[in-house]
N, C-alpha and C. Protein backbone atom coordinates (compact mmCIF):
# COMPACT_ATOMS: atom_id res chain seq x y z
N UNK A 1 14.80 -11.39 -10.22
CA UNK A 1 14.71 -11.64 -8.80
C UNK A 1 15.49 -10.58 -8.02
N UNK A 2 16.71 -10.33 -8.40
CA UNK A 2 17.19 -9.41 -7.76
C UNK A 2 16.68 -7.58 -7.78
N UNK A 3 15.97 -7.47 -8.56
CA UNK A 3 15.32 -6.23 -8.68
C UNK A 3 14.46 -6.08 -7.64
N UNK A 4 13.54 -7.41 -7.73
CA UNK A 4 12.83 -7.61 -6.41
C UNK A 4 13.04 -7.58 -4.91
N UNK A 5 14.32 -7.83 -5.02
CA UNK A 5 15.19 -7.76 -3.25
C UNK A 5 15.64 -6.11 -3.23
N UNK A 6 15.70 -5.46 -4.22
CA UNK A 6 16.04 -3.92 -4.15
C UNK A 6 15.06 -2.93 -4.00
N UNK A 7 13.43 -3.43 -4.19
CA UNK A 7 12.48 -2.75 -3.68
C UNK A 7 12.45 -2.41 -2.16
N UNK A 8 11.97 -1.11 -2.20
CA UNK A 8 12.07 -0.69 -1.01
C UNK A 8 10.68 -0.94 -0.50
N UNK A 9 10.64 -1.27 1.16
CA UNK A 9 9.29 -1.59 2.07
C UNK A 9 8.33 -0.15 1.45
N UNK A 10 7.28 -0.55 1.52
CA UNK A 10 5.49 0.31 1.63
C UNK A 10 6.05 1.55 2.93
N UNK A 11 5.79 2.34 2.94
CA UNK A 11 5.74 3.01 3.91
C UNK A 11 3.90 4.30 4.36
N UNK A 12 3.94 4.69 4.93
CA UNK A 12 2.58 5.78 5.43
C UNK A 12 2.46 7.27 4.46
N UNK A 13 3.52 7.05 4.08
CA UNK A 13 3.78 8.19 3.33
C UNK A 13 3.90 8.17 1.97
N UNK A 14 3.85 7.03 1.61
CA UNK A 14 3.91 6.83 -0.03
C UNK A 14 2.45 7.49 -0.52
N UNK A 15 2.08 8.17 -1.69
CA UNK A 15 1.24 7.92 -2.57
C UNK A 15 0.52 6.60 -2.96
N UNK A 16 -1.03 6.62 -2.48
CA UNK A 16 -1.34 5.52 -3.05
C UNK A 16 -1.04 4.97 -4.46
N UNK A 17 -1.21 6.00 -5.29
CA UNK A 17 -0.83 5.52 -6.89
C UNK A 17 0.46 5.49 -7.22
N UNK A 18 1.81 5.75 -6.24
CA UNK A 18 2.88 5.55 -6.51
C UNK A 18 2.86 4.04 -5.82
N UNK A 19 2.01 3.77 -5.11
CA UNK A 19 2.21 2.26 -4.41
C UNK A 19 1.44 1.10 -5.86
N UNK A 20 0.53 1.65 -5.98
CA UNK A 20 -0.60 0.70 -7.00
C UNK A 20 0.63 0.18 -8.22
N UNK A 21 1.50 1.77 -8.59
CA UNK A 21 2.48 1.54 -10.14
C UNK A 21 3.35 0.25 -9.60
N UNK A 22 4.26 0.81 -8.28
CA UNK A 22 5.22 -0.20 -8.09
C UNK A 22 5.16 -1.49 -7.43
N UNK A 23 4.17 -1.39 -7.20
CA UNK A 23 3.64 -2.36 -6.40
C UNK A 23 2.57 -3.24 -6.87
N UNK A 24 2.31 -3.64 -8.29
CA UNK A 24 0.50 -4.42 -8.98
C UNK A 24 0.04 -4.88 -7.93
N UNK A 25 0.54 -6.12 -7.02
CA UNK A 25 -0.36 -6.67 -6.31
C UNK A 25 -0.93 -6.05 -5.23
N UNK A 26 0.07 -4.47 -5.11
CA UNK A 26 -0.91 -4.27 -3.80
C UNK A 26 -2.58 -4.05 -3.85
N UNK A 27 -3.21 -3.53 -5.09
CA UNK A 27 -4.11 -3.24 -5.41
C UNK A 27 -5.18 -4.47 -5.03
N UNK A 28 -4.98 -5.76 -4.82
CA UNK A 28 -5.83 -6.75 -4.29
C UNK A 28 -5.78 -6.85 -2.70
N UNK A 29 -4.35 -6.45 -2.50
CA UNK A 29 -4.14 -6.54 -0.56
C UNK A 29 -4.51 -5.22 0.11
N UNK A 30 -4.56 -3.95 -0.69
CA UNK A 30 -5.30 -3.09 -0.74
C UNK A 30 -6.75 -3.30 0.11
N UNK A 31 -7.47 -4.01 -1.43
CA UNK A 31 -8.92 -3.78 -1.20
C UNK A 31 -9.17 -4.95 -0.49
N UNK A 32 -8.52 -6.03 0.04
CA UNK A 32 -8.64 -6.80 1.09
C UNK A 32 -8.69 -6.39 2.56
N UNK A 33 -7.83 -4.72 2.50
CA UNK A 33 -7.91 -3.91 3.92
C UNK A 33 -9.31 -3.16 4.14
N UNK A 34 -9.55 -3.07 3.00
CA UNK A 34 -11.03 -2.19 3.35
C UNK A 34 -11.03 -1.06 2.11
N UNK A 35 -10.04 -1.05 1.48
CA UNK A 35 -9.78 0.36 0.26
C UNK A 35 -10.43 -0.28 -1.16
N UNK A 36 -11.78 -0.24 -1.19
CA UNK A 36 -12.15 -0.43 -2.37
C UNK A 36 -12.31 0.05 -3.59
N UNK A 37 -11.91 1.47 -3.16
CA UNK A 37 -11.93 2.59 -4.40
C UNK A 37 -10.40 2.98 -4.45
N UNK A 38 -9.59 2.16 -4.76
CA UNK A 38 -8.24 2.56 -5.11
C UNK A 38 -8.09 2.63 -6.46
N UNK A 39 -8.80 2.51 -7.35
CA UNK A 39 -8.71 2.92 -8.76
C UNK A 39 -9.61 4.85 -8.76
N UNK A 40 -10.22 5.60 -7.58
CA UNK A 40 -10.58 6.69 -7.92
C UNK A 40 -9.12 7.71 -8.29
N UNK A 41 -9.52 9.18 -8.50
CA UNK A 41 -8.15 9.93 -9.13
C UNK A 41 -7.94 10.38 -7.93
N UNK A 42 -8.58 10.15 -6.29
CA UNK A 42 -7.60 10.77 -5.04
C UNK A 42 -6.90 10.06 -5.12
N UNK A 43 -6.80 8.55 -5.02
CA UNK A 43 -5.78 7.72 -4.88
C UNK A 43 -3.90 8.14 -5.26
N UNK A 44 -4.20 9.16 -6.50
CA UNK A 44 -3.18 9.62 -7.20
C UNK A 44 -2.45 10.65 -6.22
N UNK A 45 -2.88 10.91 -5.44
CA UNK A 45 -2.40 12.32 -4.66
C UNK A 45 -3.00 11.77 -3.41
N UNK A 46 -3.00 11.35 -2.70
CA UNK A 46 -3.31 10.56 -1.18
C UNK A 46 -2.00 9.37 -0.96
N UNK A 47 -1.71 10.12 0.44
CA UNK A 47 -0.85 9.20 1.36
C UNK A 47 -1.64 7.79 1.39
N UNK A 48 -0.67 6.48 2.06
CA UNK A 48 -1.01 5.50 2.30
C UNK A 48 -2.12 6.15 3.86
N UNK A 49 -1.12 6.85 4.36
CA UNK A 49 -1.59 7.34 5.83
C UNK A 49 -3.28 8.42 5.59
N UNK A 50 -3.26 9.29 4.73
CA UNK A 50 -4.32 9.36 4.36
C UNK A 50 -5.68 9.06 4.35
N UNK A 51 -5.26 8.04 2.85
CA UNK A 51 -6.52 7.17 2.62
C UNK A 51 -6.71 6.04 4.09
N UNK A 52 -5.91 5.62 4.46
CA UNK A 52 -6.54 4.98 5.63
C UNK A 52 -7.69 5.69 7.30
N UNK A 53 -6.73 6.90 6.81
CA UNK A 53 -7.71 7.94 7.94
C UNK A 53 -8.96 8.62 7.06
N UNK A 54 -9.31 8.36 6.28
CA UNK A 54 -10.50 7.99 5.20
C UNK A 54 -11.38 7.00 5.43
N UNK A 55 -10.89 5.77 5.84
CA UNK A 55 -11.61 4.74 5.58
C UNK A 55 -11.45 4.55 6.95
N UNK A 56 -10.96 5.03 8.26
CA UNK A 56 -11.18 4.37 9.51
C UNK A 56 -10.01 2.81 9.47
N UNK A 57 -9.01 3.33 8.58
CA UNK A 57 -8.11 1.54 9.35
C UNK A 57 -7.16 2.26 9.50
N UNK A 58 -6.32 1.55 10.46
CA UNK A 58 -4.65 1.50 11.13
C UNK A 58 -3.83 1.48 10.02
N UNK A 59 -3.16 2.61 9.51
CA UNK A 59 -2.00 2.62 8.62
C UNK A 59 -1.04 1.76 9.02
N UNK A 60 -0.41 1.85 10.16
CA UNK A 60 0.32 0.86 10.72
C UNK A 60 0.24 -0.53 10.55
N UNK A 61 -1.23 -0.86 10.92
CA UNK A 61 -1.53 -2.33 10.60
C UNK A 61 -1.43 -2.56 8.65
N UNK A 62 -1.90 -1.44 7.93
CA UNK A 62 -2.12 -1.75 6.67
C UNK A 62 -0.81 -1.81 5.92
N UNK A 63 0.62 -1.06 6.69
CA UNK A 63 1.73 -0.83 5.94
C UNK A 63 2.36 -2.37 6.33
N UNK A 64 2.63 -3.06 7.59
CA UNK A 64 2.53 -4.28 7.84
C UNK A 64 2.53 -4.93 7.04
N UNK A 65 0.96 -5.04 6.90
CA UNK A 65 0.30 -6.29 6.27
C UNK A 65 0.82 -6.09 4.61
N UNK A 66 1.04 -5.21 4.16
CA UNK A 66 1.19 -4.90 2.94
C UNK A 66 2.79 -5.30 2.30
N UNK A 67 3.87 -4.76 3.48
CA UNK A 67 4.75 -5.43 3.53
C UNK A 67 5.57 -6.98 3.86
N UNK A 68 4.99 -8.09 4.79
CA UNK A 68 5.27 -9.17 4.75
C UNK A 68 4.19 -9.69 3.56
N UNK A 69 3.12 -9.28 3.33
CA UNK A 69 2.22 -9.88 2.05
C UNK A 69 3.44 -9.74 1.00
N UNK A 70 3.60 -9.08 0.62
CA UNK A 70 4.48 -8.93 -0.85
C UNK A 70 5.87 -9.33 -0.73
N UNK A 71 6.21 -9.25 0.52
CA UNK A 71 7.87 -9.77 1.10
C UNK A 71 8.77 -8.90 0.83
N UNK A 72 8.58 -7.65 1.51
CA UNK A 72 9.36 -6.91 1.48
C UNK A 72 10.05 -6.29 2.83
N UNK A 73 9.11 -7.23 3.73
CA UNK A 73 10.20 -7.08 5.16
C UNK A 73 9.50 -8.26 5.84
N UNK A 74 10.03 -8.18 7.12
CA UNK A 74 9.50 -10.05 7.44
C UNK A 74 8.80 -9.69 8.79
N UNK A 75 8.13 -10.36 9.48
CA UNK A 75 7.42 -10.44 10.75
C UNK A 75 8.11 -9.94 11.87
């Protein structure tokens, strides 16, 4: 549990595939935003901020949602 309180928030700038490693569940809250190809090999080398200006969504809204989903910062 406490490893879990030492993760640091999602940010715009992470690597998607550095988010997918440290993060398993994001890969379902992910493709709940609209990112259905987060298993391709851009994912590996693409910003969060990126792939969202890819797919037409609000990084902002997706780093959010990504962060109170998993509880890593609060509302």
């Amino acid at each position: 549990m406490a490893e879990e309180a030492a993760k640091k928030p999602v940010s715009a700038d992470m690597l998607v595939g550095d988010i997918l490693v440290e993060y398993p569940d994001s890969a379902r809250l992910l493709m709940m935003c609209g990112m259905g190809c987060i298993q391709c090999p851009a994912s590996q080398m693409e910003s969060l901020s990126e792939a969202c200006f890819v797919h037409g969504i609000d990084v902002e809204e997706v780093v959010k949602y990504l962060n109170v989903e998993m509880e890593l910062e609060e509302l």
